[in-house]
N, C-alpha and C. Protein backbone atom coordinates (compact mmCIF):
# COMPACT_ATOMS: atom_id res chain seq x y z
N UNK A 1 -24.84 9.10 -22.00
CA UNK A 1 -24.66 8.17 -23.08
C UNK A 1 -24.63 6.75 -22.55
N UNK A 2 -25.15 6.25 -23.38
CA UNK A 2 -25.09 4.65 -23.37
C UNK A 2 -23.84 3.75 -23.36
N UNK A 3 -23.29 2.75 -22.44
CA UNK A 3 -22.19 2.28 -22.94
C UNK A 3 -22.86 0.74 -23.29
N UNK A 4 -21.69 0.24 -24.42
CA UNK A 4 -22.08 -1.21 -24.95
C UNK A 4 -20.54 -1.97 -25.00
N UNK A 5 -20.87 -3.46 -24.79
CA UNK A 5 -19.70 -4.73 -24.64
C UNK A 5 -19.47 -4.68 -26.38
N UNK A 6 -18.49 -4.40 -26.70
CA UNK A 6 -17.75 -5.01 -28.07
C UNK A 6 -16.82 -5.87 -27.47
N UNK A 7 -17.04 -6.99 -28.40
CA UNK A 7 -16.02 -8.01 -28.31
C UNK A 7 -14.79 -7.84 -29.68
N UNK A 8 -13.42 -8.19 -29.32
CA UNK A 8 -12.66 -8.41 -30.20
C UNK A 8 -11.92 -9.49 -30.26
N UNK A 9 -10.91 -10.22 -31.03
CA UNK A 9 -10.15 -10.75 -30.27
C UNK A 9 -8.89 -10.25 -30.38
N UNK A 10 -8.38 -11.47 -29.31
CA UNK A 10 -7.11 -11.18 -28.88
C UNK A 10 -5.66 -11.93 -29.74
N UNK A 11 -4.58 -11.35 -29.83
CA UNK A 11 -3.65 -12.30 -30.30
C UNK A 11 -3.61 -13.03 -30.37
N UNK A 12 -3.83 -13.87 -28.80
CA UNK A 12 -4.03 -15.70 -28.59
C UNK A 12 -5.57 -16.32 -29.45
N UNK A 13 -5.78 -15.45 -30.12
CA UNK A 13 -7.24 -16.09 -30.28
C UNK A 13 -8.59 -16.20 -29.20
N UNK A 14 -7.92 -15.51 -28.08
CA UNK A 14 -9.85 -15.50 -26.95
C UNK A 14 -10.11 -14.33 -27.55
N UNK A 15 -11.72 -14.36 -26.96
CA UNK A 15 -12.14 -12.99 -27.02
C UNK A 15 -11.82 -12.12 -25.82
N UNK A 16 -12.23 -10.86 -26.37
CA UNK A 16 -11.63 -10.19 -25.21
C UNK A 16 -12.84 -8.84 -25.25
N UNK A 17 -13.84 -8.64 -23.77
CA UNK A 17 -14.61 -7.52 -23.62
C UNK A 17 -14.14 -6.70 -23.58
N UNK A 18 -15.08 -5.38 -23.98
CA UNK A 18 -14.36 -4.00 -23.50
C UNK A 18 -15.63 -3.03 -23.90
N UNK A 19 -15.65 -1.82 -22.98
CA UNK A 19 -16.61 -0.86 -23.05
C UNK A 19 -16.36 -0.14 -23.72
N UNK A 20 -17.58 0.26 -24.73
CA UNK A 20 -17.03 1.51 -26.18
C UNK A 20 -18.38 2.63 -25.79
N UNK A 21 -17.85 3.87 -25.74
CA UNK A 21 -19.19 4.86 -25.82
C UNK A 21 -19.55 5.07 -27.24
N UNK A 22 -20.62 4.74 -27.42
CA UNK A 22 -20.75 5.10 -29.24
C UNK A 22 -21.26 6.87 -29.27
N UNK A 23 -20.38 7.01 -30.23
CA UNK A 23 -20.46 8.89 -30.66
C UNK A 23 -21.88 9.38 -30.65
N UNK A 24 -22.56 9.80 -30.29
CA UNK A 24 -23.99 10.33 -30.46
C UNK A 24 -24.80 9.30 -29.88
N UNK A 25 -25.06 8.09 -29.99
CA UNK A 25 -25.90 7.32 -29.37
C UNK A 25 -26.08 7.18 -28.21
N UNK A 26 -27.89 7.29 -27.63
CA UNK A 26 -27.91 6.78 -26.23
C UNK A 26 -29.02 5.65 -26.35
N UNK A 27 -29.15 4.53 -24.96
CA UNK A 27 -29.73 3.36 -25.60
C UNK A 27 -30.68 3.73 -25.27
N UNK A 28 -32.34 3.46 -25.42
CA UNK A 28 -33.18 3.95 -26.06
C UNK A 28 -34.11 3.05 -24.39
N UNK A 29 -33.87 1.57 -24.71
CA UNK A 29 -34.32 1.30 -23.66
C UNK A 29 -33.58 0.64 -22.92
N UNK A 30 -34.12 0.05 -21.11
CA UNK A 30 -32.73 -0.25 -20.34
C UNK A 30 -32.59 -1.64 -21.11
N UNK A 31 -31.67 -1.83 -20.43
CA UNK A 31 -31.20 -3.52 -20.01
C UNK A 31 -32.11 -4.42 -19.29
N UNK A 32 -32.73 -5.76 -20.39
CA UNK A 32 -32.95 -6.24 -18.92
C UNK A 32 -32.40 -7.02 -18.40
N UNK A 33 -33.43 -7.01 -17.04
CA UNK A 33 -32.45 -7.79 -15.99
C UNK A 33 -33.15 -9.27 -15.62
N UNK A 34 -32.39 -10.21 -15.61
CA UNK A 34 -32.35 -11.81 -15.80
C UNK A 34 -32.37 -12.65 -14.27
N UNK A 35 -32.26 -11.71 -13.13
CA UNK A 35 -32.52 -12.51 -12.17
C UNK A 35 -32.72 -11.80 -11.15
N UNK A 36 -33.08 -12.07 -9.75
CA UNK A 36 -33.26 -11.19 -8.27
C UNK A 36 -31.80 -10.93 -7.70
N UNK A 37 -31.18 -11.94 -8.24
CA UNK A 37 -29.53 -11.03 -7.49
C UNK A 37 -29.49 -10.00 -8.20
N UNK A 38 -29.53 -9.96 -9.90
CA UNK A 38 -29.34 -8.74 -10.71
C UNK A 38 -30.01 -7.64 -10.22
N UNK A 39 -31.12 -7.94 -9.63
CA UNK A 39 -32.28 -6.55 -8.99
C UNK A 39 -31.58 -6.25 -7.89
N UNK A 40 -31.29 -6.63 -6.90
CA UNK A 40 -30.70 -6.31 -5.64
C UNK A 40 -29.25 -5.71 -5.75
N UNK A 41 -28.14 -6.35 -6.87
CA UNK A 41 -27.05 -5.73 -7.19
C UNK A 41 -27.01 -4.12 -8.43
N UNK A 42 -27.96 -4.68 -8.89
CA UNK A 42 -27.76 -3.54 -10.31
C UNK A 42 -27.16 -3.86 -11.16
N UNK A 43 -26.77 -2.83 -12.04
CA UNK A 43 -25.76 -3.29 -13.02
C UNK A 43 -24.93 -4.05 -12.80
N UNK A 44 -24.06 -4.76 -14.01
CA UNK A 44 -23.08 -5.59 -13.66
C UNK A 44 -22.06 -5.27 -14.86
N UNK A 45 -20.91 -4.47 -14.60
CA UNK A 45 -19.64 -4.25 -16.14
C UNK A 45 -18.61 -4.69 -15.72
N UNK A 46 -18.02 -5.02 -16.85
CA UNK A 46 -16.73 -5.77 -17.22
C UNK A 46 -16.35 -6.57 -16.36
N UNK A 47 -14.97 -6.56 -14.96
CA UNK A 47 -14.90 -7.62 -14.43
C UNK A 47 -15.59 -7.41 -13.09
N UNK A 48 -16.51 -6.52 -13.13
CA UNK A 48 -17.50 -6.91 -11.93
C UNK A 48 -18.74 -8.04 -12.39
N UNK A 49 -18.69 -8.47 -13.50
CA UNK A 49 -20.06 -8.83 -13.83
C UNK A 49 -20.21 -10.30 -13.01
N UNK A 50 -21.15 -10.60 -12.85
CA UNK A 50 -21.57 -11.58 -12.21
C UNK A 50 -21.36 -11.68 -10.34
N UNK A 51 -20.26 -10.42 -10.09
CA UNK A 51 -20.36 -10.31 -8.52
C UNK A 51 -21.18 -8.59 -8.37
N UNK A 52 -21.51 -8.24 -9.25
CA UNK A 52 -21.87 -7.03 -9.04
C UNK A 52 -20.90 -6.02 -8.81
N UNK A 53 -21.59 -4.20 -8.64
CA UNK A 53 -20.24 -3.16 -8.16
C UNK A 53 -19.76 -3.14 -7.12
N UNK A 54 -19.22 -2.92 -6.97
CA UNK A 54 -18.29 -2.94 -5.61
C UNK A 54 -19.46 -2.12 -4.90
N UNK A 55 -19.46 -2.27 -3.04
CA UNK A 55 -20.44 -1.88 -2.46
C UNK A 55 -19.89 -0.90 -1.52
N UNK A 56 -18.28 -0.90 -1.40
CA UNK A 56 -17.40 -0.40 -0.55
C UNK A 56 -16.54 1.04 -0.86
N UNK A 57 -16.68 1.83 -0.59
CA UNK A 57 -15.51 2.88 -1.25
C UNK A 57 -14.41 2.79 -2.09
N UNK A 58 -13.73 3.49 -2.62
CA UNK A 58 -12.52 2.90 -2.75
C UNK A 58 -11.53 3.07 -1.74
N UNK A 59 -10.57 2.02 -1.64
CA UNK A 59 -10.03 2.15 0.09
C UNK A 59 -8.80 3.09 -0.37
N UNK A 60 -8.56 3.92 0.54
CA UNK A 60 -7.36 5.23 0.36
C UNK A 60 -6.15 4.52 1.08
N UNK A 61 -4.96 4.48 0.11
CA UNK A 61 -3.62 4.25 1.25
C UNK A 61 -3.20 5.20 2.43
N UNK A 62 -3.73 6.49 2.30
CA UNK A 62 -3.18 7.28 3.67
C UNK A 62 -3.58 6.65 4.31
N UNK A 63 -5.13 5.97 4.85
CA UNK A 63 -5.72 5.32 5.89
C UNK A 63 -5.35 4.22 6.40
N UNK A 64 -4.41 3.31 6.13
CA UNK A 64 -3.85 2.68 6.76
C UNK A 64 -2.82 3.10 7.50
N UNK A 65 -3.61 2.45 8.99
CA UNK A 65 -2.59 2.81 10.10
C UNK A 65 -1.39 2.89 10.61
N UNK A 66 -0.85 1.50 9.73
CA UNK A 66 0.51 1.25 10.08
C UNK A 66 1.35 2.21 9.08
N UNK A 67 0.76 2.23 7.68
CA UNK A 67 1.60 3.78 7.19
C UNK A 67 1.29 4.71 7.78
N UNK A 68 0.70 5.36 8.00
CA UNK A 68 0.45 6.52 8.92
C UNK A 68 1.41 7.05 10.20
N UNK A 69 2.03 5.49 10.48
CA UNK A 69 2.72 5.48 11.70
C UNK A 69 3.60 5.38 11.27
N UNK A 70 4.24 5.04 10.12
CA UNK A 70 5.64 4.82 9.57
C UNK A 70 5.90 6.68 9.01
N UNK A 71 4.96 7.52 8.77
CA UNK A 71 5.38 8.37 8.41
C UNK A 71 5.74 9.66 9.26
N UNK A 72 4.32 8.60 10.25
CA UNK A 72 4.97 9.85 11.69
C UNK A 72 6.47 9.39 12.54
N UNK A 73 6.62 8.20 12.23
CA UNK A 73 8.68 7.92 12.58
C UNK A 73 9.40 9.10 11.43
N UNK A 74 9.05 8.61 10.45
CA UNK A 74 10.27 9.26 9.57
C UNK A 74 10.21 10.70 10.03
N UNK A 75 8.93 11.55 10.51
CA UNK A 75 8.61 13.02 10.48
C UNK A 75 9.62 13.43 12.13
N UNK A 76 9.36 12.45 12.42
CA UNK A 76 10.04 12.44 13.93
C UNK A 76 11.26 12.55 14.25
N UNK A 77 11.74 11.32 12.79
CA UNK A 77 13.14 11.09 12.95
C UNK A 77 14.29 11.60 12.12
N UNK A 78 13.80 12.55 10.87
CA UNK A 78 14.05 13.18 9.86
C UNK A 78 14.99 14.12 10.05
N UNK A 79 15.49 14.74 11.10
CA UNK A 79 16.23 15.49 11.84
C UNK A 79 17.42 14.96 12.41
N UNK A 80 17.12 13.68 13.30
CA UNK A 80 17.75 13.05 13.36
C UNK A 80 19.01 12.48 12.58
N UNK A 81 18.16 11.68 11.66
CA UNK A 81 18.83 11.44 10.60
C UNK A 81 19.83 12.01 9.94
N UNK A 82 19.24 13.69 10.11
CA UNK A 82 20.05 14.45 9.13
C UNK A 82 21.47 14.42 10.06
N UNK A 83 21.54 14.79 11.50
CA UNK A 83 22.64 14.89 12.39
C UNK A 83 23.47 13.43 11.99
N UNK A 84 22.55 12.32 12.07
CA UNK A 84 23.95 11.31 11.93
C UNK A 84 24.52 11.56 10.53
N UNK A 85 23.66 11.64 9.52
CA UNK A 85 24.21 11.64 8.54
C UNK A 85 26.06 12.93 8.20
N UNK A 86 25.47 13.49 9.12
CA UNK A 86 26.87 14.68 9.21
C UNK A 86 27.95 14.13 10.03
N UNK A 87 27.77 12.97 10.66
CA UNK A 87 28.94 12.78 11.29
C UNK A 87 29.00 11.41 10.69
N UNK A 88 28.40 10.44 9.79
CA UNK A 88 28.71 9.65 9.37
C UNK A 88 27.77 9.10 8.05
N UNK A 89 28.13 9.38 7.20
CA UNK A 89 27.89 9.84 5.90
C UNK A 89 26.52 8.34 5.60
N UNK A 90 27.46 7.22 5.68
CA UNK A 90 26.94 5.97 5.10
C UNK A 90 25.60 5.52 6.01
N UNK A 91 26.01 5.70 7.47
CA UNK A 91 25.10 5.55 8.32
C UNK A 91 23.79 6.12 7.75
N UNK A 92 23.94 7.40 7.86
CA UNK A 92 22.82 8.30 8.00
C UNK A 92 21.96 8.15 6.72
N UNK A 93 22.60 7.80 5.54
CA UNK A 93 21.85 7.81 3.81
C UNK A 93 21.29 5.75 4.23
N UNK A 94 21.87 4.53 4.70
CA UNK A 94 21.51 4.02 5.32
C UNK A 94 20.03 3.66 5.87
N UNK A 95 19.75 4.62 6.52
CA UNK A 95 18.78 4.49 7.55
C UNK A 95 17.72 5.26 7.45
N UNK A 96 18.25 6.08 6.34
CA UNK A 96 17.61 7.09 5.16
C UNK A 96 16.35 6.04 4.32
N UNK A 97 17.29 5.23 3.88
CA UNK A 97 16.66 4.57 2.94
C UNK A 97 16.09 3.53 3.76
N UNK A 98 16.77 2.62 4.97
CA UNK A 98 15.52 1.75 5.54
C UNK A 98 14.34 2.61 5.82
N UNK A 99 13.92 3.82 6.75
CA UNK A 99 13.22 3.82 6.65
C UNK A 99 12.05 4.51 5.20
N UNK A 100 12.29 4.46 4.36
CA UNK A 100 11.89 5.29 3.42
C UNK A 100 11.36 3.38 2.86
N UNK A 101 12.32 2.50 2.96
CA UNK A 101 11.91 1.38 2.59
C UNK A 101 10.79 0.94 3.42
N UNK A 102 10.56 1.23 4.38
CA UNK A 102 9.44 0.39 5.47
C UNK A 102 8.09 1.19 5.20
N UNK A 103 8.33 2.39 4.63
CA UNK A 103 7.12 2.88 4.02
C UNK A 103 6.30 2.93 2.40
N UNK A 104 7.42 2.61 1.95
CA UNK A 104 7.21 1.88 0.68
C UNK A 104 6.52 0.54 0.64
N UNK A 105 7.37 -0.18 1.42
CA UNK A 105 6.45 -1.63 1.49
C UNK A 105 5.27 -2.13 1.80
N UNK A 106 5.13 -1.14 2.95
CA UNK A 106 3.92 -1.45 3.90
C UNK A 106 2.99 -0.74 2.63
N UNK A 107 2.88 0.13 1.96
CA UNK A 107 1.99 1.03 1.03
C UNK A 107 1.51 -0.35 0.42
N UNK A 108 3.02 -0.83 -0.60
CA UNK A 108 3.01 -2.17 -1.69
C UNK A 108 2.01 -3.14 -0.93
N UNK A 109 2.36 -3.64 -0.01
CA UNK A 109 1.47 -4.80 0.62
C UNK A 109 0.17 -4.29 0.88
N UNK A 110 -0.17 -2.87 1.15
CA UNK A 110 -1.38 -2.36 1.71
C UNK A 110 -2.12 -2.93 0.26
N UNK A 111 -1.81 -3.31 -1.11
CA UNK A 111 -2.06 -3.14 -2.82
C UNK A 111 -2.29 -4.20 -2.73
N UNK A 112 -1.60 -5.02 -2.33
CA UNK A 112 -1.19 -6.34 -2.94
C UNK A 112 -2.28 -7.47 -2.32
N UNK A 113 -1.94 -8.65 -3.01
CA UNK A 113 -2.80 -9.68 -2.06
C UNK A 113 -2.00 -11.28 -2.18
N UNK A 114 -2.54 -12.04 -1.35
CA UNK A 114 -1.80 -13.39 -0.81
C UNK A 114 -0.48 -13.33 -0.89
N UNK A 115 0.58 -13.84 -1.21
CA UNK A 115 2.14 -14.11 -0.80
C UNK A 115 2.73 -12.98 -0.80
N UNK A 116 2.03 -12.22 -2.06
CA UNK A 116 3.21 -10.99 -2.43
C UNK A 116 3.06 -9.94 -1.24
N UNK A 117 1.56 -10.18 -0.89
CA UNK A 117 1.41 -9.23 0.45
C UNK A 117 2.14 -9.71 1.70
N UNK A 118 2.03 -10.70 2.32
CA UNK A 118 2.77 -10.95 3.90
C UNK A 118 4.37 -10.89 2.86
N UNK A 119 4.86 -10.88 1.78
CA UNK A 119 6.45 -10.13 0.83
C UNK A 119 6.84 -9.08 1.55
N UNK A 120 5.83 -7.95 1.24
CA UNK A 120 5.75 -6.82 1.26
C UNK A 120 6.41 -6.30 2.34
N UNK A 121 5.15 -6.86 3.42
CA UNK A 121 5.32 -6.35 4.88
C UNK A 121 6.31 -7.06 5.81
N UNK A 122 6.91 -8.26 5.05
CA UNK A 122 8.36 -9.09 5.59
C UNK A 122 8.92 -7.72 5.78
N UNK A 123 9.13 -7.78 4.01
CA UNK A 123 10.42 -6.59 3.67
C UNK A 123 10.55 -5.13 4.96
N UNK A 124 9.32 -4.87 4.78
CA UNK A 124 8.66 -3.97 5.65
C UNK A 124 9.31 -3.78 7.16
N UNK A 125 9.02 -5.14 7.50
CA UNK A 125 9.24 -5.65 8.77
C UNK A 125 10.71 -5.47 9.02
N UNK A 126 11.63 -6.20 7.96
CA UNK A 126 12.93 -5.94 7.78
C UNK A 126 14.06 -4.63 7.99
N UNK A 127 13.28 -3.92 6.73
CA UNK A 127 13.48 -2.33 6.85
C UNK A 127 13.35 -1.83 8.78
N UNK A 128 12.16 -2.28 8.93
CA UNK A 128 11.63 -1.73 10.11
C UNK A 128 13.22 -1.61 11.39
N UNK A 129 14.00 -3.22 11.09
CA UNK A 129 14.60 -3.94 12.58
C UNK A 129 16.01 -3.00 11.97
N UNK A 130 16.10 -3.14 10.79
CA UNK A 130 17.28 -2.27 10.05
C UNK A 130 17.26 -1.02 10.76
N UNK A 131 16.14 -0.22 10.48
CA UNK A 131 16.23 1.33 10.92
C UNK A 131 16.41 1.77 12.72
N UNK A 132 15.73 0.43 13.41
CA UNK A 132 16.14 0.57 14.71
C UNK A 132 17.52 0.36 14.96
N UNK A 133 18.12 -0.51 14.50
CA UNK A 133 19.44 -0.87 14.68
C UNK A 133 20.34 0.19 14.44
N UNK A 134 20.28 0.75 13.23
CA UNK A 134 21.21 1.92 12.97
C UNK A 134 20.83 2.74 13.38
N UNK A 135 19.67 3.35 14.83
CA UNK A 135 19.63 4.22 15.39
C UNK A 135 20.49 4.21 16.51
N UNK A 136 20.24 2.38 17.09
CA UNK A 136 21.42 2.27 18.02
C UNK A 136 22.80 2.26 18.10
N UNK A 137 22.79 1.84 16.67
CA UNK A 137 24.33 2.10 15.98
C UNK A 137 24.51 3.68 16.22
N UNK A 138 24.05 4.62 16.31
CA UNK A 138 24.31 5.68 15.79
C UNK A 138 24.36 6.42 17.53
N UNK A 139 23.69 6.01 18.66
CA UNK A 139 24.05 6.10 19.79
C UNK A 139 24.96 5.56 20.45
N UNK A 140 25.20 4.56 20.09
CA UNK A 140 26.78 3.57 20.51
C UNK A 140 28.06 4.62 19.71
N UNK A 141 27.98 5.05 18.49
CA UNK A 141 29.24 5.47 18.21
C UNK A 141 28.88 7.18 18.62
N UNK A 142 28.16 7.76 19.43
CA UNK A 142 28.13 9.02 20.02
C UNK A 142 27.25 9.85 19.52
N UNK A 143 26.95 9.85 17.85
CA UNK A 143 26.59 10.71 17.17
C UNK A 143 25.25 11.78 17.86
N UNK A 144 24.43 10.83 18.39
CA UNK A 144 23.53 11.40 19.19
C UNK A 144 23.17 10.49 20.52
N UNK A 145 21.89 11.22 21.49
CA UNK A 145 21.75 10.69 22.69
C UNK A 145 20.27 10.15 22.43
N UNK A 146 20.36 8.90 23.25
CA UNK A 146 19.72 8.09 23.65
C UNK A 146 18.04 8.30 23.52
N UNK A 147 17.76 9.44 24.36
CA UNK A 147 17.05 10.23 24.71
C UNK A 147 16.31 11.07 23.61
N UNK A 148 17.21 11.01 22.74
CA UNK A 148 16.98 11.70 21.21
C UNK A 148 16.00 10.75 20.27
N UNK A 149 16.25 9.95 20.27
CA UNK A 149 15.69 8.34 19.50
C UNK A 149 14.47 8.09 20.11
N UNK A 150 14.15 8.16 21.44
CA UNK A 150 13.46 7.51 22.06
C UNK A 150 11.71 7.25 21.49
N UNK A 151 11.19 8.91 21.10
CA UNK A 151 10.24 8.79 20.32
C UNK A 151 10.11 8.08 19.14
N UNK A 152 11.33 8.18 18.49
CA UNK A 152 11.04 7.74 17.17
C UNK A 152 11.02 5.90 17.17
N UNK A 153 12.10 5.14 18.59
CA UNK A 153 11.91 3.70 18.64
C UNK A 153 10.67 3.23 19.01
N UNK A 154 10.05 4.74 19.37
CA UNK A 154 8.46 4.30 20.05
C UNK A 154 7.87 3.92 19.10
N UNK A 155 7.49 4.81 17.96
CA UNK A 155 6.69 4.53 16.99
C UNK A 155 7.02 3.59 15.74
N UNK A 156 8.31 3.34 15.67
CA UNK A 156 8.83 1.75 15.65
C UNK A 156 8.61 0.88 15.78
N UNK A 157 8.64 0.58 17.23
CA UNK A 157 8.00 -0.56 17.96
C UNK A 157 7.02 -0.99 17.67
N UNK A 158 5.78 0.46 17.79
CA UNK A 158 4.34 0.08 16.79
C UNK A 158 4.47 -0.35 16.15
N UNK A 159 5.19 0.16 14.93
CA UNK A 159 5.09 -0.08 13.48
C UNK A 159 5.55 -1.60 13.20
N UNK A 160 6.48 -2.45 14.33
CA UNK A 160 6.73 -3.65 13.82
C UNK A 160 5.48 -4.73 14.65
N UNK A 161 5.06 -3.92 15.86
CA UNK A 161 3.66 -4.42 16.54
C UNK A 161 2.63 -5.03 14.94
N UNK A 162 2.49 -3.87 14.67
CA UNK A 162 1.14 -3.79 13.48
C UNK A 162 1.86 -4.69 12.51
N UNK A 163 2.87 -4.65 12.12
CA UNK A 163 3.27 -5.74 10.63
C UNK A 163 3.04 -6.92 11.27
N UNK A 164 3.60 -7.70 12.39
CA UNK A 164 3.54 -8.65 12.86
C UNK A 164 2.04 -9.07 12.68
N UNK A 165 1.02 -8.23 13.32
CA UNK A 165 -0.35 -8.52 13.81
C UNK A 165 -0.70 -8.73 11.93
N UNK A 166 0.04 -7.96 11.20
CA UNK A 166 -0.99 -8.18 9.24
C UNK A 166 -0.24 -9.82 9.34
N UNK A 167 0.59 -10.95 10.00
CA UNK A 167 0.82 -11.76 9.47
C UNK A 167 2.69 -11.85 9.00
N UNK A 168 3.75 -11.03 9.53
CA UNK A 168 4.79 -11.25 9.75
C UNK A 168 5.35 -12.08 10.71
N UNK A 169 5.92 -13.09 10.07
CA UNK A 169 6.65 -13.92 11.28
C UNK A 169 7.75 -13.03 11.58
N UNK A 170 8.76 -12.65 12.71
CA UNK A 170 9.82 -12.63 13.32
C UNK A 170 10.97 -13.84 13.05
């Protein structure tokens, strides 16, 4: 089927586009086309028009690296966690939530664009120095050993490597 631009307006008085499939109808002949960018791009709908379709996939959040690496801490450290949390309740729900926050953010900013993004991955960044800290917190008051953490400050470390490198100041 054919799709076609109906215009309506809007509350404020603009108009406002939008794509309608009409019930049974298909258009009969194409569209034409008005210039050599239009030939080289193709079609052009709604708010692609005038830059053409997108030429790129759509980009997947698993594939960003630095989440990827935030989830292999938490998978690492998830155990962990659970031990401090048994010997100290606040700690452990804590550090629970920084890191659960540093993977949230980094996702948000992976979305986002200009301020709200280097926001994101501050926060990110934040979460990040939080969750190391209360690991060391959590070796200073005994709960676990040193030695225990060690992987998980590794992939930490990355993880505040990579925010820095998207544009986090320290």
């Amino acid at each position: 089927m054919g799709r076609h631009l109906s215009w309506s307006t809007s509350p404020h008085g603009g108009a406002v586009g939008r794509f309608c499939l009409p019930a049974g109808r298909e258009r009969s002949t194409p569209a034409p086309r008005h210039s050599l960018a239009f030939e080289k791009r193709g079609r052009c709908h709604a708010s692609f028009a005038g830059k053409g379709m997108q030429s790129k996939p759509p980009h997947h959040p698993s594939s960003f690296q630095v989440l990827e690496l935030t989830i292999q801490a938490i998978e690492s450290l998830g155990p962990i966690v659970t031990r401090i949390r048994h010997h100290d309740r606040d700690l452990g729900e804590q550090l629970r939530r920084a890191l659960s926050s540093v993977a949230l953010n980094v996702a948000e900013g992976n979305r986002s664009q200009g301020g709200h993004r280097i926001a994101r991955f501050s926060t990110a960044a934040g979460s990040n120095s939080e969750s190391r800290v209360a690991l060391r917190v959590a070796v200073a008051w005994g709960y676990v050993q040193k030695r225990e953490i060690e992987a998980g400050e590794r992939l930490l470390d990355r993880v505040a490597a990579m925010l820095h490198r998207l544009g986090v100041q320290r």
